[in-house]
C-alpha atoms as a PDB file:
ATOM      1  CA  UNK A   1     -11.468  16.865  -9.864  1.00  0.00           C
ATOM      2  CA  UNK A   2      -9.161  14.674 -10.977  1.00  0.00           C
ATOM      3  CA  UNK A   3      -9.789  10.865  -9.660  1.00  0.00           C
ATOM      4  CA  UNK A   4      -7.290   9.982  -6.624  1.00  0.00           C
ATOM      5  CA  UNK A   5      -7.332   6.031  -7.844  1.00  0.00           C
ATOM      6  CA  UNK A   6      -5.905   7.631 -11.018  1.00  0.00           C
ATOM      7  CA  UNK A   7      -2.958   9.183  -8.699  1.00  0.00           C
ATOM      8  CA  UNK A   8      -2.745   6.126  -6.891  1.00  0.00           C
ATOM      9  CA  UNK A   9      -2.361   3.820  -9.747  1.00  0.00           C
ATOM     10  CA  UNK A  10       0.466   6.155 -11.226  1.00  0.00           C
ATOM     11  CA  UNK A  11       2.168   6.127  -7.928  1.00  0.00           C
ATOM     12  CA  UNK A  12       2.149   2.185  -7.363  1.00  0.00           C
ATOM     13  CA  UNK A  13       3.111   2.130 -10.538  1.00  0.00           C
ATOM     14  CA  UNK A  14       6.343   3.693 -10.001  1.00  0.00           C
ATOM     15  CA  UNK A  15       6.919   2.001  -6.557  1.00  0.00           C
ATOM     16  CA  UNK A  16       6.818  -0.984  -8.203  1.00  0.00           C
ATOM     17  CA  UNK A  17       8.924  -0.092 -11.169  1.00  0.00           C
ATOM     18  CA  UNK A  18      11.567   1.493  -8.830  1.00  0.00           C
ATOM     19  CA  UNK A  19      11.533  -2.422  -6.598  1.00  0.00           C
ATOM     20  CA  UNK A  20      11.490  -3.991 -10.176  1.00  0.00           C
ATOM     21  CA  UNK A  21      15.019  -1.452 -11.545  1.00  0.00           C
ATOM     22  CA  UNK A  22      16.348  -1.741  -7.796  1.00  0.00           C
ATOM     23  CA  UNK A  23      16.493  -6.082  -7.733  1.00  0.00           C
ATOM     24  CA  UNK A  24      17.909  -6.016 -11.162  1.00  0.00           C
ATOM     25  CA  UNK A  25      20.465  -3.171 -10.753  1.00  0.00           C
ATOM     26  CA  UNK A  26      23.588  -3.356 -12.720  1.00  0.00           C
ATOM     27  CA  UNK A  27      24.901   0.681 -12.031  1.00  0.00           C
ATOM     28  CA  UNK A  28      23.415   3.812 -10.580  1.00  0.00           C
ATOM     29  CA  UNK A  29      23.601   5.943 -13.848  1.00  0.00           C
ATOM     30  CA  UNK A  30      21.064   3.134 -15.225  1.00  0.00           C
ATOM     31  CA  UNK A  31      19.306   3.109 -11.762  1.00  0.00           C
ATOM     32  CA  UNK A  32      18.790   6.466 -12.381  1.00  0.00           C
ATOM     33  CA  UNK A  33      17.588   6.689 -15.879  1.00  0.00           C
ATOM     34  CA  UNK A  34      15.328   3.795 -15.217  1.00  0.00           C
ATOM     35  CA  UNK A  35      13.551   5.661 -12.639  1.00  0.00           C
ATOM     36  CA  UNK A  36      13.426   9.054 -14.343  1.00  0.00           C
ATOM     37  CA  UNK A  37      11.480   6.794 -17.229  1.00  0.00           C
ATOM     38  CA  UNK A  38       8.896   5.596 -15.041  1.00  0.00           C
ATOM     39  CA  UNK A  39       8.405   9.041 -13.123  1.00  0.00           C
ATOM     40  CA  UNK A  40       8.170  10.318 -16.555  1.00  0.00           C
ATOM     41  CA  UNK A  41       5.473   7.499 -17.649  1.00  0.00           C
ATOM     42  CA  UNK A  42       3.383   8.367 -14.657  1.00  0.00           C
ATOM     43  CA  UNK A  43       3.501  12.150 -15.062  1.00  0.00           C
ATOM     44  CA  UNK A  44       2.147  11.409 -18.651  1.00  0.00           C
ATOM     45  CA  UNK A  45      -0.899   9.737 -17.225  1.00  0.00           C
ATOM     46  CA  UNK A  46      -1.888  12.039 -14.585  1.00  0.00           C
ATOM     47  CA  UNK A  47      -1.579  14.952 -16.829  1.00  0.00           C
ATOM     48  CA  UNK A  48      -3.549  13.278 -19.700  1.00  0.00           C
ATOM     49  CA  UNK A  49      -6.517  12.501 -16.777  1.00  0.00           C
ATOM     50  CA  UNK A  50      -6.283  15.701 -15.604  1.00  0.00           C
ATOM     51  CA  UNK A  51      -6.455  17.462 -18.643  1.00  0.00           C
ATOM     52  CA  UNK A  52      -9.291  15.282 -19.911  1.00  0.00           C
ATOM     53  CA  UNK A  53     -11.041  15.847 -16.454  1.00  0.00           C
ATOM     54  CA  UNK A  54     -10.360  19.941 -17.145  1.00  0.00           C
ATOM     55  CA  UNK A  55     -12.442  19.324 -20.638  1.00  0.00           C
ATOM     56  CA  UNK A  56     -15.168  17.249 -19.138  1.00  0.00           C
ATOM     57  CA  UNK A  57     -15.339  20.375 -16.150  1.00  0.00           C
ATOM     58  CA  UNK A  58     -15.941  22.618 -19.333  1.00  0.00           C
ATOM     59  CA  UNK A  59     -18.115  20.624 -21.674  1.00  0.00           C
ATOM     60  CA  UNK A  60     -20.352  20.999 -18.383  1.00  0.00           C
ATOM     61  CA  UNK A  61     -20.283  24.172 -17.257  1.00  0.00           C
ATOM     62  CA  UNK A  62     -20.543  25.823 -21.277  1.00  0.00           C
ATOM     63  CA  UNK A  63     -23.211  27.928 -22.226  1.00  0.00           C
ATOM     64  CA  UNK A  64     -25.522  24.948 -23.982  1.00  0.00           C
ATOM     65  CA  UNK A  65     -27.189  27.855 -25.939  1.00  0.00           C
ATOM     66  CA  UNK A  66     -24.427  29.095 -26.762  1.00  0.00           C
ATOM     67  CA  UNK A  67     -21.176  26.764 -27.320  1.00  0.00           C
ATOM     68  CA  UNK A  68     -22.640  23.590 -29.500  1.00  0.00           C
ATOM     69  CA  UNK A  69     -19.859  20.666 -29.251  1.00  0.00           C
ATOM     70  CA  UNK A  70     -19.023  20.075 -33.114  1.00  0.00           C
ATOM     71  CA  UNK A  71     -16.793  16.892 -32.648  1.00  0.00           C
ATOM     72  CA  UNK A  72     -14.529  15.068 -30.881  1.00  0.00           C
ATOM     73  CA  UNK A  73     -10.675  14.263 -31.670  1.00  0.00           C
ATOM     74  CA  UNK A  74      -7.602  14.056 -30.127  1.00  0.00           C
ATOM     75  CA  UNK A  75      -4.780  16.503 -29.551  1.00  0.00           C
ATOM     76  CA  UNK A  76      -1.195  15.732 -29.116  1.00  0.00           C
ATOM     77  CA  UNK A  77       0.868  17.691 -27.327  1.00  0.00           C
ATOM     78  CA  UNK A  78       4.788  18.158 -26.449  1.00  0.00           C
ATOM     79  CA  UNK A  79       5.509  18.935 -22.544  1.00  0.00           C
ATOM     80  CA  UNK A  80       8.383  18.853 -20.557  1.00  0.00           C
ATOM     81  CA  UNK A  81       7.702  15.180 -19.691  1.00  0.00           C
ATOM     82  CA  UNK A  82       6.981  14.084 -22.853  1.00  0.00           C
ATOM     83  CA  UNK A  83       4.608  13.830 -25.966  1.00  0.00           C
ATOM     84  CA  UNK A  84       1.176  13.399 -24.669  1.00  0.00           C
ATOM     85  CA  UNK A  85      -1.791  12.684 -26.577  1.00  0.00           C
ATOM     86  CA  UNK A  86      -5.325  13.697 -25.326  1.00  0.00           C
ATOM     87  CA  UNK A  87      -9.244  13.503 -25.835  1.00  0.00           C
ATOM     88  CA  UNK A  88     -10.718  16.674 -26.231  1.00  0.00           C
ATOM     89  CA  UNK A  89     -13.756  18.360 -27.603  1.00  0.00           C
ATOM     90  CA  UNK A  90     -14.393  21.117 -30.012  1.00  0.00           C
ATOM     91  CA  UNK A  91     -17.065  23.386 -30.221  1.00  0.00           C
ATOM     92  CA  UNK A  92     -18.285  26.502 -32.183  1.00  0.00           C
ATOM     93  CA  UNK A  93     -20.638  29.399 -31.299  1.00  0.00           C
END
């Protein structure tokens, strides 16, 4: 299950960010895209943990006898948020 001091850390994170664009404000349209960055930025992270939290759920629950983990390596990955790269493991039967 994915970590809630992850969540909260992403979330404080944009609080912050949104005081931070907010006190130096020079429009709304840059208000705006400032804060769509950062809401972006944090829906990177908490996808990336959750998807690495996802493979760590199924590295345990495998079949050992089965499914033997061959490496390790990263994966990137376009989503609607943005290009994401991720930990994941590989295996083979």
């Amino acid at each position: 299950m994915l970590d809630v001091r992850h969540v909260s850390a992403a979330v404080l994170s944009v609080v912050k960010g949104i005081v931070d664009v907010l006190n130096g404000a020079e429009d709304f349209q840059s208000v705006e895209e400032q804060v769509q960055g950062l809401v972006q930025e944090a829906s990177q992270k908490v996808f990336v943990w959750a998807l690495e939290e996802l493979d760590e759920k199924l590295c345990r629950a495998r079949d050992k006898a089965r499914l033997k983990m061959i490496r390790t390596g990263e994966r990137t990955l376009v989503t609607s948020f943005g290009e994401i790269t991720i930990k994941r493991r590989l295996y083979r039967e």
